[in-house]
N, C-alpha and C. Protein backbone atom coordinates (compact mmCIF):
# COMPACT_ATOMS: atom_id res chain seq x y z
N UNK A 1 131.50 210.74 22.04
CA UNK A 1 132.11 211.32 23.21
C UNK A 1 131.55 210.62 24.45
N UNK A 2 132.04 210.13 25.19
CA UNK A 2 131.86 209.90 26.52
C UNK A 2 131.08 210.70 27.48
N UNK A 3 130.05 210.07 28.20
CA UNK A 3 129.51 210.18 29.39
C UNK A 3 129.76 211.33 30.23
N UNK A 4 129.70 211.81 30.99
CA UNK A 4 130.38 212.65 31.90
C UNK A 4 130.37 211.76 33.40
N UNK A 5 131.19 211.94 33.76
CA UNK A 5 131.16 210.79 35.30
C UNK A 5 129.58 211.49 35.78
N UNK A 6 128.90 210.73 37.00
CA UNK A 6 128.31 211.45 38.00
C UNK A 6 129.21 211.64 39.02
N UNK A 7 128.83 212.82 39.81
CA UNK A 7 129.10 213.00 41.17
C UNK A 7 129.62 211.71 41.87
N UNK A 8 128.55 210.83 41.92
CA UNK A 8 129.04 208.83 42.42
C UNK A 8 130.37 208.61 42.15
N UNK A 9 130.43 208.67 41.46
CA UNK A 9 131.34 207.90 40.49
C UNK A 9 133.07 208.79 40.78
N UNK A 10 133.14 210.14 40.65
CA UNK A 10 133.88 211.17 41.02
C UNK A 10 134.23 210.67 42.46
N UNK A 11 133.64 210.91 43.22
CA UNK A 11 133.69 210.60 44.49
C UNK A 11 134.31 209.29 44.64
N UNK A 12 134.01 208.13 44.24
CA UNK A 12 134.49 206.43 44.10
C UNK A 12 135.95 207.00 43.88
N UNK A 13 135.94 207.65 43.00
CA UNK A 13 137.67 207.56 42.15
C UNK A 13 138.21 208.54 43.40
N UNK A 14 137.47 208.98 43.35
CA UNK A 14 138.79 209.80 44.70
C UNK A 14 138.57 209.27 45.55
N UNK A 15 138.45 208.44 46.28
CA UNK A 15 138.21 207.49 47.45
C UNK A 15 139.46 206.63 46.77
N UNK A 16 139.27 206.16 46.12
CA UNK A 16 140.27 205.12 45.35
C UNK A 16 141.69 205.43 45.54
N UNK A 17 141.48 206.94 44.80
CA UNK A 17 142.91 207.58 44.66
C UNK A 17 143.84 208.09 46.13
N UNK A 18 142.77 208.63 46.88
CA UNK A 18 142.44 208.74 48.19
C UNK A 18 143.91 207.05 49.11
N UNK A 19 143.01 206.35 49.21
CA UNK A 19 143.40 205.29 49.28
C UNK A 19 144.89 204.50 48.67
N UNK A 20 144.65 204.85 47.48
CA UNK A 20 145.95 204.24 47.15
C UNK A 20 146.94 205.13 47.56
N UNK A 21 147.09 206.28 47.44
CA UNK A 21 147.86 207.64 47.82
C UNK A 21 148.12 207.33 49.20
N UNK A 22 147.16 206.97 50.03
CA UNK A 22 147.89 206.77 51.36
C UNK A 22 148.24 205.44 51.45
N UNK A 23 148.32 204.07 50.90
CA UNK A 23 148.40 202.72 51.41
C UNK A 23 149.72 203.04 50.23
N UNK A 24 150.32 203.60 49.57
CA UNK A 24 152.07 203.89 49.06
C UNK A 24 152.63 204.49 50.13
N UNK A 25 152.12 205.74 50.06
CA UNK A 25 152.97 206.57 51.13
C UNK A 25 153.36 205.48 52.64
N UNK A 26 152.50 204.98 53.07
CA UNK A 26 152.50 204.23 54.45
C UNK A 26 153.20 203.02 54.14
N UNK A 27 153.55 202.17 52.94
CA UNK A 27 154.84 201.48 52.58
C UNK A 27 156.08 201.92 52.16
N UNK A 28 156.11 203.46 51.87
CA UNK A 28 157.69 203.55 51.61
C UNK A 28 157.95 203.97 52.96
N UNK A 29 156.94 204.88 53.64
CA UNK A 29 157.45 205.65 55.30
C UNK A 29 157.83 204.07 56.08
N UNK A 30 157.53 202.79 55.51
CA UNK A 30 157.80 201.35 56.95
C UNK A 30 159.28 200.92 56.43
N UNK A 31 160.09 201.38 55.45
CA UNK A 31 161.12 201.14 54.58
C UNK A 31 162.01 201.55 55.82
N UNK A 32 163.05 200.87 56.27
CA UNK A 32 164.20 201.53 57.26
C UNK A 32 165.00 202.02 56.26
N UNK A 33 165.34 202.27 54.64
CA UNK A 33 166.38 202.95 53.95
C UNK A 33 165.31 202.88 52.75
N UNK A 34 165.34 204.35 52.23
CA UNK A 34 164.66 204.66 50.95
C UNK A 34 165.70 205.68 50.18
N UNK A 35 166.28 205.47 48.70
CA UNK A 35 166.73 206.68 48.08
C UNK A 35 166.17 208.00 48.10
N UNK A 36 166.80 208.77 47.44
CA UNK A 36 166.06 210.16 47.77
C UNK A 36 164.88 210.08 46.73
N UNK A 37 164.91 209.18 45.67
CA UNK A 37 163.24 209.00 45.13
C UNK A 37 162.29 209.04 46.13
N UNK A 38 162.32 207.97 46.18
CA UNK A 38 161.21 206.97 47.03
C UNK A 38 160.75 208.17 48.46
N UNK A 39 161.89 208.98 48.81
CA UNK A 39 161.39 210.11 50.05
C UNK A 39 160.81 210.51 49.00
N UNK A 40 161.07 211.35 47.90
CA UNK A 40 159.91 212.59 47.35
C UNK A 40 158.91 211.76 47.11
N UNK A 41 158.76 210.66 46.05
CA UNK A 41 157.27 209.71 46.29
C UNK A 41 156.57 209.49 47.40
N UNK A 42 157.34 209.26 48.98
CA UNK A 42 156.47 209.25 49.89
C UNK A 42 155.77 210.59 49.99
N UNK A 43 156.50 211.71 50.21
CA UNK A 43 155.50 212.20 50.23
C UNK A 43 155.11 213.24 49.65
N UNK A 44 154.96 212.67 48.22
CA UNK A 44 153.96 213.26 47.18
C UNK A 44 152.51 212.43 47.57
N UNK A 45 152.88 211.11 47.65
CA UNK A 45 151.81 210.48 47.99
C UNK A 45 151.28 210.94 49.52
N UNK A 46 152.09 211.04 50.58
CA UNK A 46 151.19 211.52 51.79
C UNK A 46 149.88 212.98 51.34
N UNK A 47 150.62 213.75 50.59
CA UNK A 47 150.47 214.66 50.17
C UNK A 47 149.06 214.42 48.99
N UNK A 48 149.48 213.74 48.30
CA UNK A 48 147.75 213.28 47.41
C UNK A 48 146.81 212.72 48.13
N UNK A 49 147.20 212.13 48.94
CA UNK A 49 145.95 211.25 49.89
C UNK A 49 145.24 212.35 50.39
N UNK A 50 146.37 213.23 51.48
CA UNK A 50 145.42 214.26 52.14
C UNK A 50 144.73 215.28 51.18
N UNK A 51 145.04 215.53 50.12
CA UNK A 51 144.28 216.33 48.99
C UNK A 51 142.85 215.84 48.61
N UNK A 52 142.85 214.61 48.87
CA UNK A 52 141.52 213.34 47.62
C UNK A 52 140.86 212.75 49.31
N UNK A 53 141.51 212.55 50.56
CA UNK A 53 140.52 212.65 51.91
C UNK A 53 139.75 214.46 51.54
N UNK A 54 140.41 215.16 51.41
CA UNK A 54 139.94 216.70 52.26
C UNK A 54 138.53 216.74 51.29
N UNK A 55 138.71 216.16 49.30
CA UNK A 55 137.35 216.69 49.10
C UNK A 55 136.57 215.13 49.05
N UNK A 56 136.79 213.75 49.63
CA UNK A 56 135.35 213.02 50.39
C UNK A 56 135.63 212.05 51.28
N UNK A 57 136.67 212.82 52.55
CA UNK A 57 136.47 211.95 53.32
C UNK A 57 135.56 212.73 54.51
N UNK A 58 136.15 212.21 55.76
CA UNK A 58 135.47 213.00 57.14
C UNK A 58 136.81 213.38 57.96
N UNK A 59 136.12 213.90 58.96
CA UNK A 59 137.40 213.98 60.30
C UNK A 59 138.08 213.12 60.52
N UNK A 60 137.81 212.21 60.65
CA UNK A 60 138.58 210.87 60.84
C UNK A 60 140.01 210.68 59.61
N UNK A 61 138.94 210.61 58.60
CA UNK A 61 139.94 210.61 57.41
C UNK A 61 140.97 211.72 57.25
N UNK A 62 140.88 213.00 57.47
CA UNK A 62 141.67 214.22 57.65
C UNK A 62 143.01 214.34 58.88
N UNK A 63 142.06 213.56 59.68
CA UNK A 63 143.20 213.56 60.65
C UNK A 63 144.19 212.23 60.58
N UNK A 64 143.95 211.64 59.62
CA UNK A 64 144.78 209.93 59.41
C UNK A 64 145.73 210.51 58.62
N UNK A 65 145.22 211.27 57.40
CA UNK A 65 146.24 212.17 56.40
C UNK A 65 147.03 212.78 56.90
N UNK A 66 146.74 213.92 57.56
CA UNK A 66 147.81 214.52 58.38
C UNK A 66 148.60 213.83 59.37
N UNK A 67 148.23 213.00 59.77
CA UNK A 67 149.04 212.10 60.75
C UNK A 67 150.76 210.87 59.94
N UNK A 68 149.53 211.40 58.49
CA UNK A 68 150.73 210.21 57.96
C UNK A 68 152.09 211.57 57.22
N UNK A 69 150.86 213.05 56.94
CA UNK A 69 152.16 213.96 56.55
C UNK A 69 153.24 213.95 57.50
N UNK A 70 152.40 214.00 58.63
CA UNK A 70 153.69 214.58 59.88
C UNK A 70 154.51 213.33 59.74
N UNK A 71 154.13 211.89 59.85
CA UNK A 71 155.26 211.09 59.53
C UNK A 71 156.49 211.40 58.68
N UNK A 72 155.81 211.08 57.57
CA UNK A 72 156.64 211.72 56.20
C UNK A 72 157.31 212.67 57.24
N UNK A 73 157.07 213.59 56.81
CA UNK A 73 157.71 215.20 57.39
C UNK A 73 159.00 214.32 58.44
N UNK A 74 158.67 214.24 58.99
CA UNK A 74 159.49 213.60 60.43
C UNK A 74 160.34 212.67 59.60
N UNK A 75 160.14 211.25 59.11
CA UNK A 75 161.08 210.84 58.99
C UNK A 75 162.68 211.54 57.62
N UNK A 76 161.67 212.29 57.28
CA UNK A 76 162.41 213.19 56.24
C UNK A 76 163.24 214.42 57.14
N UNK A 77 162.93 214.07 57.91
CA UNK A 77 164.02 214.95 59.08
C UNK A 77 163.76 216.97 58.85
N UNK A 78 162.52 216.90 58.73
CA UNK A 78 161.84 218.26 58.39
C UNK A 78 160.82 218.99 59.73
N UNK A 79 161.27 218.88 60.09
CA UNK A 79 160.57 219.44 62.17
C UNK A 79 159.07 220.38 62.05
N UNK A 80 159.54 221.28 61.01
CA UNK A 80 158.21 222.39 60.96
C UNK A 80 157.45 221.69 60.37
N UNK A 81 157.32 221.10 59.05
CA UNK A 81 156.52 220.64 58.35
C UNK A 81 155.49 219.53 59.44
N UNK A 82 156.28 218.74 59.75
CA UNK A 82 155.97 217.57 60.81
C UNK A 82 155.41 217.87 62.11
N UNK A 83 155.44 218.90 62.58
CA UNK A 83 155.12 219.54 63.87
C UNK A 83 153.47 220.02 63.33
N UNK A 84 153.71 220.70 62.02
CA UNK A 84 152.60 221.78 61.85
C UNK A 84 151.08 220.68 61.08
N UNK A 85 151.39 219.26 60.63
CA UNK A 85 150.65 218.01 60.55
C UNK A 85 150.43 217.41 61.73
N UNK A 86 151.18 217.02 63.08
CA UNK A 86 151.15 216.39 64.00
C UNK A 86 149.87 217.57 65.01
N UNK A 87 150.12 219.06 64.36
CA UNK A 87 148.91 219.86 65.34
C UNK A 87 147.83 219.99 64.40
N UNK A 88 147.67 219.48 63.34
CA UNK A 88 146.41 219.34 62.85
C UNK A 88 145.91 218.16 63.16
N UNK A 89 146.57 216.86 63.17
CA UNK A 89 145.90 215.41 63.53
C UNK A 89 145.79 214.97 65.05
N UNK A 90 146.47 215.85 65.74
CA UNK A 90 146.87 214.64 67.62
C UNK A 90 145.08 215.00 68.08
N UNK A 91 145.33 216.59 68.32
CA UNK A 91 143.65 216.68 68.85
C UNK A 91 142.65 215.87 68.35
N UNK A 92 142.74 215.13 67.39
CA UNK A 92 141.64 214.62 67.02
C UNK A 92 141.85 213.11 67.71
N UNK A 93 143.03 212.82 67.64
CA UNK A 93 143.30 211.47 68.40
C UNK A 93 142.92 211.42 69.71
N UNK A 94 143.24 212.57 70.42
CA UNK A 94 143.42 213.00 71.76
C UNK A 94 141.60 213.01 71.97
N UNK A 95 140.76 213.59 71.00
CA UNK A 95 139.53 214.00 72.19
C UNK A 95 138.41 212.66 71.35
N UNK A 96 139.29 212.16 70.33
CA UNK A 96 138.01 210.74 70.16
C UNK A 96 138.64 209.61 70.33
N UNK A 97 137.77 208.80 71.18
CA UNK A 97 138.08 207.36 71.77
C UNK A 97 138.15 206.22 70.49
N UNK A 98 139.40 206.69 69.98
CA UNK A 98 139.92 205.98 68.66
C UNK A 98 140.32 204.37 69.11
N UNK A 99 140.99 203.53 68.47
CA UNK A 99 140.87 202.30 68.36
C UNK A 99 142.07 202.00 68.89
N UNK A 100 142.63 200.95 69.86
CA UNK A 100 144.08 200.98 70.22
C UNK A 100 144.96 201.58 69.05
N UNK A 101 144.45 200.92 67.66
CA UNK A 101 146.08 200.67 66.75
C UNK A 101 145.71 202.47 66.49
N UNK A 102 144.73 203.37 66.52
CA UNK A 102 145.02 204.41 66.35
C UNK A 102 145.91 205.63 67.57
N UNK A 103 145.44 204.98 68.50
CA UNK A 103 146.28 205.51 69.46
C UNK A 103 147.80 205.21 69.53
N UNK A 104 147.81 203.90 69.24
CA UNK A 104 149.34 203.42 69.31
C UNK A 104 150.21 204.33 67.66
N UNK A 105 149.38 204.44 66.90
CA UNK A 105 149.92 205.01 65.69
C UNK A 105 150.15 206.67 66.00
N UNK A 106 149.46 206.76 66.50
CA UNK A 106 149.34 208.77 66.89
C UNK A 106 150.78 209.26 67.78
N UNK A 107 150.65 208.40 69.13
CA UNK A 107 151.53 208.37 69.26
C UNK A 107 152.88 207.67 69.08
N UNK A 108 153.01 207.15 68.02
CA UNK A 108 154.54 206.68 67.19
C UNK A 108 155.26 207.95 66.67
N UNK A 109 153.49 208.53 65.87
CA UNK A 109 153.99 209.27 64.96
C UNK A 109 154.58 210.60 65.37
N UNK A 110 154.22 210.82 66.58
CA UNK A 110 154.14 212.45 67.59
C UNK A 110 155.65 211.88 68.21
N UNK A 111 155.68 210.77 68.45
CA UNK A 111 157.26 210.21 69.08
C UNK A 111 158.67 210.53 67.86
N UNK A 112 157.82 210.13 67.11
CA UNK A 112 158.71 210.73 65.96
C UNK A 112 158.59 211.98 65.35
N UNK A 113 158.05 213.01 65.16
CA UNK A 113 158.06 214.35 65.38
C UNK A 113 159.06 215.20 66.23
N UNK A 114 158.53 214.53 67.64
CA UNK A 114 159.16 214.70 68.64
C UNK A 114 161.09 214.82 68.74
N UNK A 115 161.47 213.62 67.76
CA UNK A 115 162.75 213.49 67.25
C UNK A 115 163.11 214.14 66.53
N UNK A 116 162.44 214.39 65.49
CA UNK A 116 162.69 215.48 64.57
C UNK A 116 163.62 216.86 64.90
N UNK A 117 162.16 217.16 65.95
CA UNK A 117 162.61 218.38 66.45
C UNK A 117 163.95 218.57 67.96
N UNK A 118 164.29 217.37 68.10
CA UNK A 118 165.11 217.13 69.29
C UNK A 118 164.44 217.33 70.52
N UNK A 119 163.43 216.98 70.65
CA UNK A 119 162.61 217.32 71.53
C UNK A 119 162.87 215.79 72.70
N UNK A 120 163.71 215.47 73.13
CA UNK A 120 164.12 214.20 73.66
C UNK A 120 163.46 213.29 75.15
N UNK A 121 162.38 214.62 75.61
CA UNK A 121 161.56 214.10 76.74
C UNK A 121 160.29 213.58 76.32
N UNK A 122 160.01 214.60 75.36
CA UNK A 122 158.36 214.25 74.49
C UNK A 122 158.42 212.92 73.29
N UNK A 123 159.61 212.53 72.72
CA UNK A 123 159.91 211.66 72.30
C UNK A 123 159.73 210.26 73.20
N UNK A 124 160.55 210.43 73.94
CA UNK A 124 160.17 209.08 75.42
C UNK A 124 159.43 209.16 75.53
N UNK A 125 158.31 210.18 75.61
CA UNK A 125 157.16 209.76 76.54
C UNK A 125 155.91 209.39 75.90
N UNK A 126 156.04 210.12 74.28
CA UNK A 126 154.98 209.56 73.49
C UNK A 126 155.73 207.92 73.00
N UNK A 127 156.66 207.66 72.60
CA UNK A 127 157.49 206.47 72.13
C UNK A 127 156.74 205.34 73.40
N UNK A 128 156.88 205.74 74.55
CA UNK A 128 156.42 204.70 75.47
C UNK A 128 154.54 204.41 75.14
N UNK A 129 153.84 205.71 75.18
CA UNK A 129 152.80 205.89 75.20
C UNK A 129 152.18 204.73 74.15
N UNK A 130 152.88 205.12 72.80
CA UNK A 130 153.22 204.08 71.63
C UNK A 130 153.07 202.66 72.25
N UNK A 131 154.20 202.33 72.81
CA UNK A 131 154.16 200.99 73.22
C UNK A 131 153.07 200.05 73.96
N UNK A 132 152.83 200.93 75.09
CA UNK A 132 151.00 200.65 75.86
C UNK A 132 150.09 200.38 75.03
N UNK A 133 150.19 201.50 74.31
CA UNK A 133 148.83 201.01 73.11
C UNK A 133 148.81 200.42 71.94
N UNK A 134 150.30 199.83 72.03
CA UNK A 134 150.19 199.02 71.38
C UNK A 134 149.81 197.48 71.74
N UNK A 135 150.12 197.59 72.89
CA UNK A 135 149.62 196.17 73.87
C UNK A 135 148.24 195.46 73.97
N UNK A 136 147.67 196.77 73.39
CA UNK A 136 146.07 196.82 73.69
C UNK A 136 145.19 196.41 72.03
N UNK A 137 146.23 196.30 71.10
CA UNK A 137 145.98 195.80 69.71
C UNK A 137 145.73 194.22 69.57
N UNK A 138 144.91 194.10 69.29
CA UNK A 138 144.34 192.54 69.04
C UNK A 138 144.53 191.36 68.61
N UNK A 139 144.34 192.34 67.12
CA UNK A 139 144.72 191.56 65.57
C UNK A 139 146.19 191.29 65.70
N UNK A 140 146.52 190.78 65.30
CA UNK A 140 147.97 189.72 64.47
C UNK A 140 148.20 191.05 63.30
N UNK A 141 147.43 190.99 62.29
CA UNK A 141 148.23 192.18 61.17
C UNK A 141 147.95 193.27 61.55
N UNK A 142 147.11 193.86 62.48
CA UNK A 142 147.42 195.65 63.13
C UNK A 142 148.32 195.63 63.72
N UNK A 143 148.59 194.69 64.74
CA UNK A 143 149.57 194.96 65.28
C UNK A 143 151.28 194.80 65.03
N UNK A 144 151.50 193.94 63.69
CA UNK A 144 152.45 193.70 62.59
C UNK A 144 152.89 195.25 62.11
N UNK A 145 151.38 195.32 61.74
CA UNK A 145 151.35 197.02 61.05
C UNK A 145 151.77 198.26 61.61
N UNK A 146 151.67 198.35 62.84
CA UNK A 146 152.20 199.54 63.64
C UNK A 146 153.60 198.71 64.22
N UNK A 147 154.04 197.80 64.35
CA UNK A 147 155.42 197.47 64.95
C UNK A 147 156.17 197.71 62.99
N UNK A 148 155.59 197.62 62.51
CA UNK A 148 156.11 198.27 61.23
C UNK A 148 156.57 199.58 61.22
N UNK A 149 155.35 200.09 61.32
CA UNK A 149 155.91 201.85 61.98
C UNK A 149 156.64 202.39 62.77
N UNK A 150 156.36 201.95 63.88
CA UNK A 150 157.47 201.47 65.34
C UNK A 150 159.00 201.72 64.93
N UNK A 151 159.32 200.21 64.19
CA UNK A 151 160.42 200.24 63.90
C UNK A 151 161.21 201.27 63.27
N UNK A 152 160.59 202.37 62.25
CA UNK A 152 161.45 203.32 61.70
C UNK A 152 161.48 204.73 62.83
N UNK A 153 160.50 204.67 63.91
CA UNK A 153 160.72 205.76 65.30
C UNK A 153 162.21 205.14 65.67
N UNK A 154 162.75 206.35 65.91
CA UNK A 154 164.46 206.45 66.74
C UNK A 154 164.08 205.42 68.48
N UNK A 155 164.26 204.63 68.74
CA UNK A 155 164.34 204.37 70.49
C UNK A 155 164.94 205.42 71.06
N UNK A 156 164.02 205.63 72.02
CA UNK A 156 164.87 206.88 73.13
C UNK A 156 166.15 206.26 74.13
N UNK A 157 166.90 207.64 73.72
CA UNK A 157 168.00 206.93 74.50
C UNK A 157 167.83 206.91 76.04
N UNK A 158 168.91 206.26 76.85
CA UNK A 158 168.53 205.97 78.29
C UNK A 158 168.37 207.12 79.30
């Protein structure tokens, strides 16, 4: 009979699982057309990540999960679900001096929420907010990576 994992080791695999659960989910949500599979896979997977962050990640990690449910949620055209992820993750964006591409991602994702719910002023204004900080991204592939995201937010109309 086999070993029993340690604690270490438990922890590794859910970091892992953790990880892969959100780096799927965050490639089918950059898809501009997914069947109705690929929506329930996204977010089963948004949905496992934030399960395998909650028992070893941190705040940081909790609020990235929820940030990617409310995506999901949102682009799945689901307002409550997406609203009620976007108020578990923004405060955390909002009161720590996160990294441009996290700011520019927070607010994509709240821009798109925002749509969800027809909310058409808070949409513009985080959608723009989006854009600023995205200006302020460095790297070549972060900033690839959130104009990835970008692209599946609605543009506000004029």
């Amino acid at each position: 009979m086999a070993d029993k994992p340690t604690p270490e080791e438990v922890a590794l695999w859910q970091r892992r699982l953790a990880s892969q659960a959100n780096n799927r989910a965050w490639t089918l949500a950059e898809k501009l057309q997914r069947p109705p599979e690929e929506d329930e896979e996204m977010l089963q997977a948004a949905h496992a990540a934030m399960y395998f962050w909650k028992i070893v990640g941190n705040p940081s990690n909790h609020a990235h999960a929820a940030l990617l449910l409310a995506h999901a949620y949102a682009l799945l055209e689901l307002p409550e679900p997406a609203a009620y992820y976007l108020a578990k993750s923004l405060p955390y964006f909002e009161q720590h001096e996160g990294a441009p591409w996290e700011i520019a991602f927070s607010h994509a994702v709240a821009a798109n929420v925002a749509f969800a719910q027809g909310d058409h002023a808070v949409h513009a204004r985080h959608y723009a907010q989006a854009q600023a900080a995205a200006e302020q991204i460095a790297d070549p592939e972060t900033h690839e990576m959130f104009a990835s995201t970008l692209r599946v937010v609605p543009t506000p109309g004029p």
